[in-house]
Protein backbone atom coordinates (compact mmCIF):
# COMPACT_ATOMS: atom_id res chain seq x y z
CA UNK A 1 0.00 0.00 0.00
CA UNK A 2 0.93 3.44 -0.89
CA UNK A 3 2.08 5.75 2.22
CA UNK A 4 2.58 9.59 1.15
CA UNK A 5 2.87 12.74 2.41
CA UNK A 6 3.94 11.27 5.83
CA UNK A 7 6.94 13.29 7.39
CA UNK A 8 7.16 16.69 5.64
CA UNK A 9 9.48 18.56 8.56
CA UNK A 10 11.04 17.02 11.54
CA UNK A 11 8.55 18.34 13.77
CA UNK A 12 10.54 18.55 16.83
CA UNK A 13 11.83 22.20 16.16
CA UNK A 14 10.50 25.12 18.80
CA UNK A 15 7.06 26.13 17.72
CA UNK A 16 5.91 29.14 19.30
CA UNK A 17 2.76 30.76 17.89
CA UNK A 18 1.98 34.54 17.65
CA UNK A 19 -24.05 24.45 35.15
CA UNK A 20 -25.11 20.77 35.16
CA UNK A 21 -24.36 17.67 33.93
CA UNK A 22 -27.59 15.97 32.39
CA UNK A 23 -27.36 12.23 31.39
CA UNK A 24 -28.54 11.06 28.24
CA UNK A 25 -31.97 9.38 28.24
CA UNK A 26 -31.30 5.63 27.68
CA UNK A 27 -27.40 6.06 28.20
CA UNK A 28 -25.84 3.27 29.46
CA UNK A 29 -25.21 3.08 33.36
CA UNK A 30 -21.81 2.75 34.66
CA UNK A 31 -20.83 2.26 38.19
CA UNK A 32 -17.21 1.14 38.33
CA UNK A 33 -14.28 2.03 35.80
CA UNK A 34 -14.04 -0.92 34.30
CA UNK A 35 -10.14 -2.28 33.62
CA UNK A 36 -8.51 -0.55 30.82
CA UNK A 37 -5.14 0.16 30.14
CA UNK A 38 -2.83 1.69 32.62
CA UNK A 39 -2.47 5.86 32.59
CA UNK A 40 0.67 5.76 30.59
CA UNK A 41 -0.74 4.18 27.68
CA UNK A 42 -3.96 5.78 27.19
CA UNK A 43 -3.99 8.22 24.41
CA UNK A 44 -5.89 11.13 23.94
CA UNK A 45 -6.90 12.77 20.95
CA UNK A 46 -7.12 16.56 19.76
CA UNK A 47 -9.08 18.19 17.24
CA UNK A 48 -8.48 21.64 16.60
CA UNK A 49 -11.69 23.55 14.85
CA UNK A 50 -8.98 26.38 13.33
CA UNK A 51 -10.99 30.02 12.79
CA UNK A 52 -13.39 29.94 15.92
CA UNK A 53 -16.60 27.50 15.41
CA UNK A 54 -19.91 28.82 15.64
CA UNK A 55 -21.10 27.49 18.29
CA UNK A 56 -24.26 28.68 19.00
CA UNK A 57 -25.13 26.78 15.09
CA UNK A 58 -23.75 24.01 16.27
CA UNK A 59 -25.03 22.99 19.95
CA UNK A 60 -28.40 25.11 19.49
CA UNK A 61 -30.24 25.96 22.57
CA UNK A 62 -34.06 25.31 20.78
CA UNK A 63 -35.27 26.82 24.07
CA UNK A 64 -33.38 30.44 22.98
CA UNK A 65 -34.43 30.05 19.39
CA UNK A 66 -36.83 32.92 19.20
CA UNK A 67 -34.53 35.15 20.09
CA UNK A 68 -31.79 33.32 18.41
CA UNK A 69 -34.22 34.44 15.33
CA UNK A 70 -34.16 37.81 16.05
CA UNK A 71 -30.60 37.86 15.86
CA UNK A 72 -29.49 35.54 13.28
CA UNK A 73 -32.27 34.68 11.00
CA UNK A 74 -30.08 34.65 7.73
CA UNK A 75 -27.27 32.15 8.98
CA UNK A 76 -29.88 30.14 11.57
CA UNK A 77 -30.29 26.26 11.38
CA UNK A 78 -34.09 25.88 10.89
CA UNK A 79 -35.37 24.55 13.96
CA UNK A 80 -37.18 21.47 12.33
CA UNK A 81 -33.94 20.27 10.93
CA UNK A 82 -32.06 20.84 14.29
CA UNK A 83 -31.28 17.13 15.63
CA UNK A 84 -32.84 16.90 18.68
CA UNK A 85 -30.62 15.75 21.65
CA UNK A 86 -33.33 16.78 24.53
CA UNK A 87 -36.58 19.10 23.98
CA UNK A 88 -34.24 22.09 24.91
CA UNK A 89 -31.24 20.91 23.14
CA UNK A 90 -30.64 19.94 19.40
CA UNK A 91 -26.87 19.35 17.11
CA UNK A 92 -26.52 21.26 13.82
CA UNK A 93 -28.29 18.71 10.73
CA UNK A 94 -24.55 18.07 9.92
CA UNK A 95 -23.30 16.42 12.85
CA UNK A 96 -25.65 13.04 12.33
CA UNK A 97 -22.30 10.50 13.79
CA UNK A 98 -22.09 12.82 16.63
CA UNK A 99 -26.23 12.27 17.26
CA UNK A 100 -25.70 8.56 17.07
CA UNK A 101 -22.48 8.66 19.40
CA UNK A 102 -24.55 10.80 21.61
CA UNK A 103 -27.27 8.39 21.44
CA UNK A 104 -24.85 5.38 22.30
CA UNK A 105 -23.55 7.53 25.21
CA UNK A 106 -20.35 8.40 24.25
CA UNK A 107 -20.49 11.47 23.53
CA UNK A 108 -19.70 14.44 26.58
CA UNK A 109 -20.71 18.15 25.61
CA UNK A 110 -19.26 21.35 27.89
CA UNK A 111 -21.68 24.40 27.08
CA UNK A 112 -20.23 28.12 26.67
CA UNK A 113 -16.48 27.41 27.35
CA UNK A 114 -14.02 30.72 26.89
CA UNK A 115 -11.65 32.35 29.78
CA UNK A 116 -12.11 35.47 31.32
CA UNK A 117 -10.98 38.08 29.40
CA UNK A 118 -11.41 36.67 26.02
CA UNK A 119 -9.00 37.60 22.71
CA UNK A 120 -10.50 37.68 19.50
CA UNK A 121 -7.26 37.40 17.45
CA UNK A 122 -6.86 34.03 15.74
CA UNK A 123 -3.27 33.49 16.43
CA UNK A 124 -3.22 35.51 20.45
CA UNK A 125 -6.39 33.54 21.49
CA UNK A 126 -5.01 30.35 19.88
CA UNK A 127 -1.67 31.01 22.00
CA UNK A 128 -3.94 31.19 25.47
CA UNK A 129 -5.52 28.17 24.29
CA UNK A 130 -2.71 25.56 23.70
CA UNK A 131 -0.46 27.62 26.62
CA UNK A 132 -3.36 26.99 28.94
CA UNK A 133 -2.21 30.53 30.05
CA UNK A 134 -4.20 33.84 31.24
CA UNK A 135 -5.02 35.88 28.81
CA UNK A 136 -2.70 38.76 29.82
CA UNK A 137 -0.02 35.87 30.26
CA UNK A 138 2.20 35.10 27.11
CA UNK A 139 4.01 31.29 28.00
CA UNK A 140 5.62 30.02 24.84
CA UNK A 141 5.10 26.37 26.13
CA UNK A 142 1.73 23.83 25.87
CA UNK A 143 -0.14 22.22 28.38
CA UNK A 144 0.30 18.69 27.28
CA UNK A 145 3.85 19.68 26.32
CA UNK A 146 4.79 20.85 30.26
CA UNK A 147 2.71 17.01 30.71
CA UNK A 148 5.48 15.71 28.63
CA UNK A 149 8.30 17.40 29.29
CA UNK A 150 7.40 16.37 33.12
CA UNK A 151 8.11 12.30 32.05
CA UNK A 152 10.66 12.92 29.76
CA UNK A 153 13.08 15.68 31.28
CA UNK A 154 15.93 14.49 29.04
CA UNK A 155 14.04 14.53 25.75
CA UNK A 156 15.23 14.18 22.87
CA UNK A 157 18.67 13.07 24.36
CA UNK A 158 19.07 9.14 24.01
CA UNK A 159 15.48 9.00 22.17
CA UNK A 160 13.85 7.03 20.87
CA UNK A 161 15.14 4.22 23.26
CA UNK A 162 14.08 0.51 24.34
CA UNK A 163 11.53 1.95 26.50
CA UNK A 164 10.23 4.93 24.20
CA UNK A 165 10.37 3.80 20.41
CA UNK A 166 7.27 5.91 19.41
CA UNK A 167 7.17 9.81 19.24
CA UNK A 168 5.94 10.85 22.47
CA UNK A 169 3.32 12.94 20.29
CA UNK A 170 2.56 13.09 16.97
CA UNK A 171 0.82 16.60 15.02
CA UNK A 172 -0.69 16.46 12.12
CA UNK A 173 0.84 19.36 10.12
CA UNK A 174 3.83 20.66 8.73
CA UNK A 175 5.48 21.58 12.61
CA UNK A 176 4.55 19.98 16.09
CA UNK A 177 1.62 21.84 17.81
CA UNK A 178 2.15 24.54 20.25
CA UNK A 179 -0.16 22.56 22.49
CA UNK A 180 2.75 19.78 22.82
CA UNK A 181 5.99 22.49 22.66
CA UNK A 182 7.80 21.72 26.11
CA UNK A 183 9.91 24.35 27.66
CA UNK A 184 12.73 24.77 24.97
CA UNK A 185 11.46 22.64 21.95
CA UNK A 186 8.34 20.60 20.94
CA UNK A 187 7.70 17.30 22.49
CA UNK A 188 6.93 15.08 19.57
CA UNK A 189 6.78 15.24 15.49
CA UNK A 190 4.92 16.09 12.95
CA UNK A 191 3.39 14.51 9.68
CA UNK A 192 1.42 15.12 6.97
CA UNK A 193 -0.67 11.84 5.67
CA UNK A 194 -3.17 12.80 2.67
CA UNK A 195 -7.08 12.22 2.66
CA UNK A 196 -6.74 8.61 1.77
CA UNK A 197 -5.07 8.06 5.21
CA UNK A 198 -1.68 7.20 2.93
CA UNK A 199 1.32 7.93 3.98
CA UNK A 200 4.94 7.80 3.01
CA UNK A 201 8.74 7.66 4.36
CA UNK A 202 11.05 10.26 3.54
CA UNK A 203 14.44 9.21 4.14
CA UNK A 204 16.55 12.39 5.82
CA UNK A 205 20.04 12.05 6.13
CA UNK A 206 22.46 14.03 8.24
CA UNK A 207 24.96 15.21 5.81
CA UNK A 208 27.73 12.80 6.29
CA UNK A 209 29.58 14.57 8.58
CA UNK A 210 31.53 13.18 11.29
CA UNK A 211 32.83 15.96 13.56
CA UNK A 212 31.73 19.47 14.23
CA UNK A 213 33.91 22.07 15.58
CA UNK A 214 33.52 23.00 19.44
CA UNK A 215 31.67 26.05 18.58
CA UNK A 216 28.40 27.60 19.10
CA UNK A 217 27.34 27.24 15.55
CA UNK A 218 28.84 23.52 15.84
CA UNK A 219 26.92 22.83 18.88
CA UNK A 220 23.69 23.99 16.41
CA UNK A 221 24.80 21.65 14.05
CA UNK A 222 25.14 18.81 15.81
CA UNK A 223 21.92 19.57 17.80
CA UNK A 224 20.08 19.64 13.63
CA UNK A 225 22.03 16.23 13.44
CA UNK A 226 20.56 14.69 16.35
CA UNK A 227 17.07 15.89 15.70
CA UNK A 228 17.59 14.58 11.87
CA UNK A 229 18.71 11.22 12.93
CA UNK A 230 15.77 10.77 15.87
CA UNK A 231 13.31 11.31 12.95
CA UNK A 232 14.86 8.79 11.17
CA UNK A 233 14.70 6.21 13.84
CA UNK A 234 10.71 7.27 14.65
CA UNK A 235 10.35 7.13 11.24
CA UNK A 236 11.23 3.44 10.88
CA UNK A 237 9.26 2.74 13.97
CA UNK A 238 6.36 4.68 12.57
CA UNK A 239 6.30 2.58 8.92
CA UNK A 240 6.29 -0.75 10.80
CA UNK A 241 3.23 0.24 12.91
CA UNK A 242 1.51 1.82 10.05
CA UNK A 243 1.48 -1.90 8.61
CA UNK A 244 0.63 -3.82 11.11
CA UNK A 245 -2.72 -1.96 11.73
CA UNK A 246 -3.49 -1.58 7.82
CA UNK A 247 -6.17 -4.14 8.79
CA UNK A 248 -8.78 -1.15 9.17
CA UNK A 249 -12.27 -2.72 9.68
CA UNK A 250 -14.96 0.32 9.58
CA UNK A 251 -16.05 0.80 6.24
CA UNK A 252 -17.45 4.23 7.83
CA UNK A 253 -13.90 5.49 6.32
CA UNK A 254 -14.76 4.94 2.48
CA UNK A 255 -18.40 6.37 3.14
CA UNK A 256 -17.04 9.86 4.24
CA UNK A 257 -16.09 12.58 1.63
CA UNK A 258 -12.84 12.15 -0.50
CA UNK A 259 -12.28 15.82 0.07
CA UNK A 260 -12.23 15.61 3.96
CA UNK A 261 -8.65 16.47 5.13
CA UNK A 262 -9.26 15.52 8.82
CA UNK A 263 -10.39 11.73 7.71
CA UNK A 264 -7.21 11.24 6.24
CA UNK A 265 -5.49 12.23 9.57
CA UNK A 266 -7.59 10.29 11.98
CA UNK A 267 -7.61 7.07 9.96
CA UNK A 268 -3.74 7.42 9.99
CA UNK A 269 -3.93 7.68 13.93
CA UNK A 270 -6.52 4.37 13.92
CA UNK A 271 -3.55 2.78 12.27
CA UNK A 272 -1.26 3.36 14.36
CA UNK A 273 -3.14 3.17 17.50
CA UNK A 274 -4.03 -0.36 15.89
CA UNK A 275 -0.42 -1.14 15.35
CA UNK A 276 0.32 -1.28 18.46
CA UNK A 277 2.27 2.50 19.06
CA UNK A 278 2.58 3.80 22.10
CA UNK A 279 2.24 7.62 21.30
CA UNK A 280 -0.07 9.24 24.06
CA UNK A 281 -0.75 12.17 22.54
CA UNK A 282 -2.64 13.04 18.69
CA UNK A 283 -3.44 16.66 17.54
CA UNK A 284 -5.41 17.12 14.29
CA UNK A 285 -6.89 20.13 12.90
CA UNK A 286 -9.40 21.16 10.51
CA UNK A 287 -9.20 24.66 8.88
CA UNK A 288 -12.13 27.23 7.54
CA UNK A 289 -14.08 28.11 10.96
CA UNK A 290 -13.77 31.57 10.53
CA UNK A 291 -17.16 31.88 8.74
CA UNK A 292 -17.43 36.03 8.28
CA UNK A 293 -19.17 35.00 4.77
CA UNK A 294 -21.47 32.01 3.22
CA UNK A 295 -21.51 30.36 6.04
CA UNK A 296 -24.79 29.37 4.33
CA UNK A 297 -25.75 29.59 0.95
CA UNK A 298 -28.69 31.68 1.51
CA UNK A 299 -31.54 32.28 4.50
CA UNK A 300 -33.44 29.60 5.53
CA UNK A 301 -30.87 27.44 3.93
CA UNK A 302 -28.84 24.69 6.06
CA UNK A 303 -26.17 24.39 3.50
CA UNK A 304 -22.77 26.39 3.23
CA UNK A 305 -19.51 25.79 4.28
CA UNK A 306 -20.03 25.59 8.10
CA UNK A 307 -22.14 22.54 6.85
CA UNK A 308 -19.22 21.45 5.24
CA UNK A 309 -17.18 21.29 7.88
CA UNK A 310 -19.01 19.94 10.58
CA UNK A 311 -20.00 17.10 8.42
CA UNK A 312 -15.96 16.44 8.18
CA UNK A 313 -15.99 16.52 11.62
CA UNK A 314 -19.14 13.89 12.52
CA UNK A 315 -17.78 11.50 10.01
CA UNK A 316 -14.53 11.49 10.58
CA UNK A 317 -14.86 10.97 14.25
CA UNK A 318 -17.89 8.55 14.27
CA UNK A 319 -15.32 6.99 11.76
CA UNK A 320 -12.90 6.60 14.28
CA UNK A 321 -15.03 5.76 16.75
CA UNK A 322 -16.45 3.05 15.27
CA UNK A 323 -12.98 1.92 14.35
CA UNK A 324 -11.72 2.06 17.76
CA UNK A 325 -14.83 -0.19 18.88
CA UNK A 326 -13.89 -2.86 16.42
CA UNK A 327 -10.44 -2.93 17.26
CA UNK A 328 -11.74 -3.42 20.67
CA UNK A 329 -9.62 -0.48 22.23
CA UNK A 330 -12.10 2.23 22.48
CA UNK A 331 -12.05 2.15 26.30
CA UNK A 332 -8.28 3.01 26.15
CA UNK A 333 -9.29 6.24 24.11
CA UNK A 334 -10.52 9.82 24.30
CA UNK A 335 -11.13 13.14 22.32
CA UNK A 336 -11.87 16.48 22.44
CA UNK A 337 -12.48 18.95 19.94
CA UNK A 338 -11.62 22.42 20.76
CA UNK A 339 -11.92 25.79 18.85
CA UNK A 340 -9.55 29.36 19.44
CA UNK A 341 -13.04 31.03 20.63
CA UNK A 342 -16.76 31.09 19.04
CA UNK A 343 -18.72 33.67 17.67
CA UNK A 344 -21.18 36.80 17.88
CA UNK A 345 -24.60 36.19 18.49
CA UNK A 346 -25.46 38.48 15.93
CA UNK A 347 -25.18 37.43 12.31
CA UNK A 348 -23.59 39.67 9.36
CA UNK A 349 -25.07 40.91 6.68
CA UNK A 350 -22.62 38.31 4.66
CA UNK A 351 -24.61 35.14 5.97
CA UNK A 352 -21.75 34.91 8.16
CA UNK A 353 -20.78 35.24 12.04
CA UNK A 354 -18.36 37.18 13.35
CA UNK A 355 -15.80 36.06 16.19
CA UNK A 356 -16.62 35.69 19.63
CA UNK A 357 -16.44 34.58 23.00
CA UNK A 358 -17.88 31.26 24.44
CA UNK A 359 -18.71 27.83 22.52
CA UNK A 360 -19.53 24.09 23.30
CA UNK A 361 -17.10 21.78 23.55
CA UNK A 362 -17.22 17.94 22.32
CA UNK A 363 -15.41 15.12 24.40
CA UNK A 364 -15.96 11.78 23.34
CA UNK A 365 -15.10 8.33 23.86
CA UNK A 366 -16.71 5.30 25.41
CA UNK A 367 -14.89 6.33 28.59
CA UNK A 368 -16.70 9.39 29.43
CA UNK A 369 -19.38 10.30 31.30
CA UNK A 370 -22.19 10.83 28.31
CA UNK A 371 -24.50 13.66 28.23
CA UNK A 372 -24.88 17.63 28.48
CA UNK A 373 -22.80 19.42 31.21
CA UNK A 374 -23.72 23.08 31.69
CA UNK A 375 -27.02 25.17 30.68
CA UNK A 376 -27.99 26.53 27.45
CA UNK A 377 -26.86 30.15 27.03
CA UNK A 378 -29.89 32.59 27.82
CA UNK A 379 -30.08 34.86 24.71
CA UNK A 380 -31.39 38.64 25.18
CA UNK A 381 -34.58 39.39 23.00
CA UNK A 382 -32.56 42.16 21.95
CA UNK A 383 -29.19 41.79 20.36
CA UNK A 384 -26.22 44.33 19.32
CA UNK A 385 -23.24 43.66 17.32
CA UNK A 386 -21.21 43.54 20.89
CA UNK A 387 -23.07 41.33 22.60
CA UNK A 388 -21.38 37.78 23.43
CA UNK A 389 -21.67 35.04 25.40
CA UNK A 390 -20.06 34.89 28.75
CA UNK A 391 -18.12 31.81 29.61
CA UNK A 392 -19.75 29.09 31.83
CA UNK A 393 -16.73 26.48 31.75
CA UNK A 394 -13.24 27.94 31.58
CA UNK A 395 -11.19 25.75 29.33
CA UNK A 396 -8.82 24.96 31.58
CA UNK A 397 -10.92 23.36 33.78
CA UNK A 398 -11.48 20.85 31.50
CA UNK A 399 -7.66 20.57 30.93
CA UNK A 400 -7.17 19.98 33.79
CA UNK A 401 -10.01 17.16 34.65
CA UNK A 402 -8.48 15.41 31.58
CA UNK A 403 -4.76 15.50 32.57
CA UNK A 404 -6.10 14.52 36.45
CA UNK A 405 -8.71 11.26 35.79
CA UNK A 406 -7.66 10.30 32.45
CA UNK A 407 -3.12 10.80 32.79
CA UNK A 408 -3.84 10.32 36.27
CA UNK A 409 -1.66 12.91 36.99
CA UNK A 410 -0.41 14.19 40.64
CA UNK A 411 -2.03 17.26 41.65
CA UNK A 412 1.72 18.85 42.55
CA UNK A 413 2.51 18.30 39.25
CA UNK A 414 -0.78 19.24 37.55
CA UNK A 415 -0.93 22.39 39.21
CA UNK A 416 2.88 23.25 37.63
CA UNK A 417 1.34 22.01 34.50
CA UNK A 418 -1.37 23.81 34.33
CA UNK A 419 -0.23 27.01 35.92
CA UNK A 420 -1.43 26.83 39.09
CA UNK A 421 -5.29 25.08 40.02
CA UNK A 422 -8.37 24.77 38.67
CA UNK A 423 -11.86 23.38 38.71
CA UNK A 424 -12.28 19.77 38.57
CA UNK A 425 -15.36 19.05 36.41
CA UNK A 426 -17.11 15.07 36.47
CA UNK A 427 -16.01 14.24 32.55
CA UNK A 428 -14.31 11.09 32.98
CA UNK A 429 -16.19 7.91 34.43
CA UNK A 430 -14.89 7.23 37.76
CA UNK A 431 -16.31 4.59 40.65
CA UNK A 432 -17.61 7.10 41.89
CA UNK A 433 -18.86 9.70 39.20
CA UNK A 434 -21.07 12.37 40.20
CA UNK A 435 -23.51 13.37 38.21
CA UNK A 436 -25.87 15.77 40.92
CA UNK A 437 -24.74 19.14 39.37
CA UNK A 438 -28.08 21.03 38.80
CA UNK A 439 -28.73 24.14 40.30
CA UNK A 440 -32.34 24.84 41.28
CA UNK A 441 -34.60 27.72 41.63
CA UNK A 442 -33.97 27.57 46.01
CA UNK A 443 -30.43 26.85 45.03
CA UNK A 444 -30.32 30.52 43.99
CA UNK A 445 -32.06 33.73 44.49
CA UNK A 446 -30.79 37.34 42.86
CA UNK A 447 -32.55 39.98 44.60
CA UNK A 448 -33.84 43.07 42.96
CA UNK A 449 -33.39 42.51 39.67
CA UNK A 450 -32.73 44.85 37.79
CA UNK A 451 -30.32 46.21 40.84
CA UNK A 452 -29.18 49.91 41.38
CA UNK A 453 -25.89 50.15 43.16
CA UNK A 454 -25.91 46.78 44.69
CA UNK A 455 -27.90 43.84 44.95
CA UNK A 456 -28.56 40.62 47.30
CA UNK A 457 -26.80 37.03 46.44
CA UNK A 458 -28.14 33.63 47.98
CA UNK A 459 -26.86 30.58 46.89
CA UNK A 460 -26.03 27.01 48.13
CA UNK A 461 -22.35 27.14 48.34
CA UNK A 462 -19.91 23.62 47.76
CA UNK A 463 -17.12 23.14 50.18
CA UNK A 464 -13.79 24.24 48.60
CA UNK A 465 -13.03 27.53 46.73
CA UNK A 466 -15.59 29.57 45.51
CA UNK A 467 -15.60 32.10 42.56
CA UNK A 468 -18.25 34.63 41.83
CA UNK A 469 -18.00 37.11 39.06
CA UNK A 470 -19.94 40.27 36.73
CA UNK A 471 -19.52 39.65 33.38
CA UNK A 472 -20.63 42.06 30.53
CA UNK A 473 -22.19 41.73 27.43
CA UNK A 474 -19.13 41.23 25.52
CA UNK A 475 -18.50 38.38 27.73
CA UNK A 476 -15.58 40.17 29.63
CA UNK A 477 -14.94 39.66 33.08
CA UNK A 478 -15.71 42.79 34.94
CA UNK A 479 -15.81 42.69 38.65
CA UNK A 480 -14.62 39.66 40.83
CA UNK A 481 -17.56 40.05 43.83
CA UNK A 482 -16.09 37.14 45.84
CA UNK A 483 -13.30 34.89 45.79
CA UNK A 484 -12.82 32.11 48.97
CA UNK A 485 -12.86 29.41 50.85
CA UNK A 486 -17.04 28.32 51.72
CA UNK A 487 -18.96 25.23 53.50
CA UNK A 488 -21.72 23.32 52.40
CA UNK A 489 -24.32 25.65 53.33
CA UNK A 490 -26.63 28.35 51.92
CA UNK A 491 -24.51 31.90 51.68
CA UNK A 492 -25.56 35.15 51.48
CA UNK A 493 -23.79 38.41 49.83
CA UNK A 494 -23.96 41.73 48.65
CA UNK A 495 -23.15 42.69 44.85
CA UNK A 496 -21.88 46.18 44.48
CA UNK A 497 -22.31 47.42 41.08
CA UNK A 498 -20.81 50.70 41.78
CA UNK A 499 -18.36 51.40 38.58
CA UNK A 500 -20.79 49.71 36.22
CA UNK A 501 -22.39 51.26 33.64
CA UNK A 502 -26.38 50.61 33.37
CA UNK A 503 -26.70 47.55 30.87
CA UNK A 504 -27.09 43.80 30.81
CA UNK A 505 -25.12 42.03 32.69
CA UNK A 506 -24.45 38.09 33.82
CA UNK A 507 -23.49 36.45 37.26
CA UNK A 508 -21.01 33.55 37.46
CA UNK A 509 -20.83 31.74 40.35
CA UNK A 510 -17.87 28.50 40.53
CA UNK A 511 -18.40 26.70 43.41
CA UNK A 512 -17.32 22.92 43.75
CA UNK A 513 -18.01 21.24 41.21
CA UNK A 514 -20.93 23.15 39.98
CA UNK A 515 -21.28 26.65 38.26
CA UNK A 516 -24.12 28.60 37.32
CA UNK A 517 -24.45 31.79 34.75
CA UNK A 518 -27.43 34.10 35.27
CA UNK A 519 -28.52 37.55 33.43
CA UNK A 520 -28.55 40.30 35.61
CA UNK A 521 -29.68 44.12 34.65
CA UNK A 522 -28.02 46.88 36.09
CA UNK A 523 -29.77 50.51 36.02
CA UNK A 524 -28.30 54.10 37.05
């Protein structure tokens, strides 16, 4: 069989770039993690949505879709077309695998996930994403990458090695993804298969030289050597575990669209997955989310290229899915797709979106726990061109929930990993998964509303740290109102909304495991 396109750089250069959880109805019950692999060879996989996915088209909240119409009637998904997922709840006509892996409870979905102050450059916001850093932060390293770099201190001295033969990550793309960059180069390689899931060898030699002077620019050269050599060794690794999981049994891969980039990619990771490698980590990416224009054909139509892609998406990871099952390792994997940020609420007047804050987030595998965690974003009955949605989940969180239950990493070293701590959110199935994270009406009470000066808070508070924050309509943090440690118990506080100009506003409160976002008014 034909294998192109497969190593097109080394990849192991320094690449720096400028609510609730409701189950599924019918999902299967779990009570114990059943045995799977150990931490260390579990792999996870990536899917980067590259130009900020339109979320609100994608995950749409059919309880918001009146005023969803108000704001976006030219570029809407008509509502009787919208696959339902609950009454409240339905997935964009394009995402049909994702329905059925949701169905078969496999599927995880994260509502309104951002950061606080969010960046609507492509290539800043993209940085905060794969850093894992605050947005007034700039780190030059990833999050999995500090994971990495953790194990493997030494890397890529003495690599590959009897114990490590495999790349420690592999990127699809011409340079290793900033998400897996440790603190002075990237943790892994990169390749480049083509559609067809093909892929070749290039053979790289290292010039034939011998000796390099004791020199800085010697040390440089023999540093290129070393890298050139290592990707000669992975690749030889890499071509004898491509064959030995050619044996590919879905024949959801030849049903899916010859043009579909990211099918190519994750039928080359079922391969090698298959084959026996022992690479943890897999980042793929999919390009043309920035939808200013066409992102339907015409109003009232379903059709355009955020169609287009989404369908790439379903059935290239229902593809892989399905693979996974019949190679009987699906319990040894998970994925995630992420995006660099969303978009407006309000459409153009190109049938397209512009970008934005807060979007859904898919993880899926047949080790999470299935269904919808978070509420549907409330949507004002009147729109501007600045309003946004404000974050419910910060991304991190679920970062760092992965890295903890599914890397079963220590929390000393997750906190240095992930830049200090953060929420732990129920996303992996656990013995003892919790799945109680609804809020109420007596859980909460905000008192007047529409408040002048300050207001009255009542909530039931989680033991551990609790966050509670104004956000404004452009989905910006604003004012931190309270940040501690609280009990198990009802709490009571005052909102000052001195310094804040009359508008719409929305309350955040973190507490636990739980977090709830509420619209709040604030007059002069």
């Amino acid at each position: 069989m034909k294998r192109r396109d497969f190593i097109r750089t080394t990849g192991l250069t320094s690449a720096v770039m400028l609510g609730g959880l409701q189950l599924v109805k019918g999902a299967p019950i779990f009570n114990q993690f059943a045995e799977i692999a150990k931490a260390e060879d579990r792999k996870l996989i990536l899917i980067f949505l590259n130009g900020g996915n339109d979320g609100l088209n994608t995950v749409i909240p059919l309880d918001q879709y009146g005023n969803l119409f108000k704001a976006r009637e030219n570029v809407l998904v008509p509502e009787n077309l919208a696959l339902k997922l609950r009454d409240d709840v339905g997935l964009h006509p394009a995402l049909s695998g994702m329905k059925q892996l949701f169905d078969d409870g496999k599927i995880h979905i994260l509502q309104s996930v951002g950061y606080p102050q969010p960046n609507f450059s492509h290539f800043r916001s993209t940085d905060i994403w794969t850093s894992a850093s605050d947005s007034d932060k700039v780190v030059s390293s990833g999050w999995l990458g500090r994971e990495l770099y953790l194990k493997h201190p030494t890397y890529p001295t003495n690599y590959p090695n009897n114990d490590f033969k495999d790349p420690l990550s592999i990127t699809y793309g011409p340079y290793v993804s900033p998400t897996c960059q440790g603190p002075t180069l990237g943790m892994g390689m990169a390749i480049t298969p083509n559609n067809k899931g093909e892929i070749d060898i290039y053979n790289i030699n290292s010039g034939g030289i011998d000796t390099t002077p004791e020199t800085p620019a010697g040390n440089e050269i023999e540093y290129i050597r070393q890298i050139i050599n290592q990707t000669q060794l992975y690749g030889d690794t890499l071509e004898g575990t491509f064959e030995k999981g050619n044996n590919l049994k879905s024949n959801k891969w030849d049903e899916a669209d010859s043009n579909n980039n990211l099918i190519g990619q994750l039928q080359v990771t079922a391969k090698l997955i298959a084959g026996g490698s022992n690479t943890r980590i897999f980042v793929h990416s999919l390009g043309g989310f920035d939808t200013h224009a066409n992102q339907v054909q015409q109003v009232g139509d379903v059709e355009g290229s955020h169609y287009q892609l989404l369908k790439y998406v379903s059935e290239s990871v229902s593809a892989f899915q399905d693979e996974m099952r019949l190679q009987n390792m699906e319990d040894n994997v998970i994925g995630m797709t992420f995006s660099e940020f969303g978009r407006r609420i309000l459409s153009n007047a190109s049938n397209g979106t512009d970008h934005g804050s807060a979007a859904p987030l898919f993880v899926f595998g047949s080790k999470i726990i299935p269904g919808i965690q978070g509420d549907n974003p409330i949507i004002p009955s009147s729109v501007t061109v600045q309003d946004n949605l404000p974050m419910q989940f910060d991304f991190r969180s679920i970062y760092y929930s992965l890295l903890k239950d599914w890397f079963e990493v220590e929390d000393q070293d997750l906190n240095n990993i992930m830049l200090g701590k953060h929420q732990h959110l129920n996303i992996i199935q656990k013995s003892q998964s919790s799945v109680d994270n609804f809020y109420t009406p007596k859980d909460l009470d905000i008192y007047p509303n529409p408040m002048n000066g300050k207001g009255n808070l009542k909530f039931k508070a989680e033991a551990g740290m609790t966050f509670i924050s104004i956000y404004n309509n452009r989905g910006q943090e604003v004012k931190k109102v309270f940040e501690g440690q609280t009990l198990n118990s009802t709490k009571e506080l005052i909102i000052e909304t001195n310094g804040l100009n009359s508008g719409n506003y929305h309350i955040r409160i973190q507490t636990g495991t739980k977090q709830i976002v509420r619209p709040i008014q604030i007059v002069k």
